[in-house]
Protein backbone atom coordinates (compact mmCIF):
# COMPACT_ATOMS: atom_id res chain seq x y z
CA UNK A 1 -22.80 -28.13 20.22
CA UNK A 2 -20.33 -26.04 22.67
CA UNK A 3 -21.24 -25.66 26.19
CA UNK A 4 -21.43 -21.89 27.20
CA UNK A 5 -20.07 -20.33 29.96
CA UNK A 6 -22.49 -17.45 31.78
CA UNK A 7 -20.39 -14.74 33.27
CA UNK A 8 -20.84 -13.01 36.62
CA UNK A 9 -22.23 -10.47 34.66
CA UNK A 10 -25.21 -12.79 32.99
CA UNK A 11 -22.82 -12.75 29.51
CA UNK A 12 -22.75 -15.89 27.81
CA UNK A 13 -19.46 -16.94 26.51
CA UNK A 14 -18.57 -19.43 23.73
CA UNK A 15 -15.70 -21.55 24.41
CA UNK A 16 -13.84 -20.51 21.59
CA UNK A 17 -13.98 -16.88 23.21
CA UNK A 18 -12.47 -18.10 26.23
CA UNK A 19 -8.50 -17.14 26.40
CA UNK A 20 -7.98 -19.61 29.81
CA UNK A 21 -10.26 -20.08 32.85
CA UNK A 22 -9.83 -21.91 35.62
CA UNK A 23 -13.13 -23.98 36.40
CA UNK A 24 -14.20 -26.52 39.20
CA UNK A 25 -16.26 -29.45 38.16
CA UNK A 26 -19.82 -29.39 39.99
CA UNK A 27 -21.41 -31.85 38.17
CA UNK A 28 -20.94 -33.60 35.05
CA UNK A 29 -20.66 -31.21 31.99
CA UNK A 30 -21.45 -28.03 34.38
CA UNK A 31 -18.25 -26.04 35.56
CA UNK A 32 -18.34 -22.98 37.97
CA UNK A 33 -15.99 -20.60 36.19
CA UNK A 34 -13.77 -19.06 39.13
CA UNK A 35 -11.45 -17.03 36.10
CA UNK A 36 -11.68 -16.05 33.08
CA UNK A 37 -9.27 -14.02 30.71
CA UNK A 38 -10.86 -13.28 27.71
CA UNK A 39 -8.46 -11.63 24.29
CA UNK A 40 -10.26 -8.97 22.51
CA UNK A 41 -8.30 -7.45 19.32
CA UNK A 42 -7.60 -3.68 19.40
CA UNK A 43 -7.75 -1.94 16.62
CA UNK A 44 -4.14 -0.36 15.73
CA UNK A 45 -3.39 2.30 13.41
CA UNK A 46 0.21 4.14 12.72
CA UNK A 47 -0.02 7.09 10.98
CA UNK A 48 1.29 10.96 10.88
CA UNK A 49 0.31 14.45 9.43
CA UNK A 50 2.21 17.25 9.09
CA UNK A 51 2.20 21.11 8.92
CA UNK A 52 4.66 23.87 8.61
CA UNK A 53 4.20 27.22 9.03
CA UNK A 54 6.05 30.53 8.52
CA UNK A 55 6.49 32.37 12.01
CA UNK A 56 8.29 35.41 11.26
CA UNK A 57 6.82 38.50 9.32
CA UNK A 58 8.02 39.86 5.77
CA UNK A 59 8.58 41.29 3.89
CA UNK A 60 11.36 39.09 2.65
CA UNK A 61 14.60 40.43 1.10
CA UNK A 62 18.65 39.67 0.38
CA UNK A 63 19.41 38.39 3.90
CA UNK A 64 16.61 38.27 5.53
CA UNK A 65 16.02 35.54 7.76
CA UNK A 66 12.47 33.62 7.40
CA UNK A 67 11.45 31.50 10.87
CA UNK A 68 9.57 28.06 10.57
CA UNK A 69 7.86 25.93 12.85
CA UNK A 70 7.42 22.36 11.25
CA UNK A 71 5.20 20.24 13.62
CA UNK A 72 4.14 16.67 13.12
CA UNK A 73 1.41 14.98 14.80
CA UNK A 74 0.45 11.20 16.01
CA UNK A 75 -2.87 10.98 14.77
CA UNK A 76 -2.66 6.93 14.83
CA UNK A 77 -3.66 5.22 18.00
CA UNK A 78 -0.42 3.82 18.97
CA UNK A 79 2.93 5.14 20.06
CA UNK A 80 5.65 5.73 17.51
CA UNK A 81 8.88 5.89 18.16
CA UNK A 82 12.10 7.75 16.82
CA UNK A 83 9.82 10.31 15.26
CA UNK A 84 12.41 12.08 12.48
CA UNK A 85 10.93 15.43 10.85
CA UNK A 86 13.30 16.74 8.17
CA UNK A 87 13.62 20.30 6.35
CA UNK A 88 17.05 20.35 4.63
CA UNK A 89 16.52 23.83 3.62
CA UNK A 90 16.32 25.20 7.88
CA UNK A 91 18.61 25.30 10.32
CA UNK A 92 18.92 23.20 12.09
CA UNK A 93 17.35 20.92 9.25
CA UNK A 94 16.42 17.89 11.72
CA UNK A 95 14.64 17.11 14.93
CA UNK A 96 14.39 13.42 16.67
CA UNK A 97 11.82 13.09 19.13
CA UNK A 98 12.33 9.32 21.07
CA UNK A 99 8.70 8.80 20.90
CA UNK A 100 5.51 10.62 20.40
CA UNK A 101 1.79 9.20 21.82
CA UNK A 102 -0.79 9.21 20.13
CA UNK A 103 -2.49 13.08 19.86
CA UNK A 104 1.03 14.30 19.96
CA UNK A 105 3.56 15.92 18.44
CA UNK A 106 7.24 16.72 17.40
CA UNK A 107 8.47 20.07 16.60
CA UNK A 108 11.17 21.11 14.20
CA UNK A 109 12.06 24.79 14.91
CA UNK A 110 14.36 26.01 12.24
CA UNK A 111 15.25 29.60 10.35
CA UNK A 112 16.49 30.38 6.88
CA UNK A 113 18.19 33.07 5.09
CA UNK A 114 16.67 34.12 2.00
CA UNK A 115 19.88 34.36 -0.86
CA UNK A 116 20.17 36.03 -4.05
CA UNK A 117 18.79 33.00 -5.66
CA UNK A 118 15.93 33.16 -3.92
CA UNK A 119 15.30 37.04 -4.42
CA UNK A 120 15.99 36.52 -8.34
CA UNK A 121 13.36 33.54 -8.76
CA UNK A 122 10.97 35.98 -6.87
CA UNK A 123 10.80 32.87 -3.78
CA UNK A 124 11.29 30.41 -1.64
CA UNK A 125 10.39 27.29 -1.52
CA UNK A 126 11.00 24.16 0.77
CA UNK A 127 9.64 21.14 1.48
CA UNK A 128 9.43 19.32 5.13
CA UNK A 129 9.13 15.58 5.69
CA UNK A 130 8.19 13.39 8.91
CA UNK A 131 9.40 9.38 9.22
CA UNK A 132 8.65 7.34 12.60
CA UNK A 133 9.03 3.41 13.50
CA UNK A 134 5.58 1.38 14.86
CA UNK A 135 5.77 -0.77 17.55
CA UNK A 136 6.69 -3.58 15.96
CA UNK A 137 9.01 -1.59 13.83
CA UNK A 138 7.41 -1.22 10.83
CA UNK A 139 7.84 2.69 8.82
CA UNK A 140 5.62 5.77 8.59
CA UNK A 141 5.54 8.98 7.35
CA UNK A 142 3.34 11.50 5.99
CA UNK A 143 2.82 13.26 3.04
CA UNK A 144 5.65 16.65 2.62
CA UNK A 145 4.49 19.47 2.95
CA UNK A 146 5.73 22.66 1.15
CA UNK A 147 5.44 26.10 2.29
CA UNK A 148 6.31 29.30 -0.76
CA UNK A 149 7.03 32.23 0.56
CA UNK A 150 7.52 35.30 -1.69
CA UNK A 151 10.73 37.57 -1.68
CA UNK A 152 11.01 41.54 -2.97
């Protein structure tokens, strides 16, 4: 059986709890704990949403131009970095933010004008995309999302 050490606090702690302490002997098998740096895990998650939205007004015709706001959001509990949201249909199509906290968020501004294509097929349609890097590097992105938006 493990000795436990009690904690100012009255908290008994297992050995195998204990990161490093530095202890004085006072008697044989009893220590007075002067330091004690205990480890607990944190809980990490790295993930994104994100939402675009149509800011202008229509209706939409042969040259009109159509205004988007694409915004992504940190809704993980650590910081990503190089934070990447994509629409290859605006301009400009791409926004880098260096990082974004958790609760955040990075914000592709962008415009596009609607062509004859687009007035024949009776839309538009695009599709944005966020990537970022964890902290220790790894890759996340959210699901695309897609915004129609109907021409005359």
């Amino acid at each position: 059986m493990q000795p436990a050490v009690r904690a100012a606090s009255g908290r008994s702690l297992s050995f195998s709890q204990l990161r490093s302490a530095e202890c004085a002997k006072v008697a044989p098998g009893v220590a007075w704990v002067t330091r004690v740096v205990v480890t607990t895990p944190v809980a990490q998650t790295a993930t994104l949403s994100i939402t675009k939205t149509v800011t202008s007004t229509g209706p939409y015709t042969l040259g009109s131009v159509i205004s988007y706001s694409v915004t992504a959001t940190n809704t993980g509990t650590v910081t990503q970095a190089n934070v990447v949201v994509t629409d290859s249909k605006l301009n400009p199509s791409t926004t880098t933010c260096a990082s974004v906290a958790p609760n955040g968020t990075c914000v592709l501004t962008g415009s596009y004008t609607v062509t004859q294509a687009d007035v024949d097929r009776g839309f538009v349609e695009n599709t944005a995309s966020v990537a970022a890097r964890t902290p220790g590097g790894g890759r996340v992105s959210a699901d695309t999302n897609t915004v129609r938006v109907n021409t005359v």
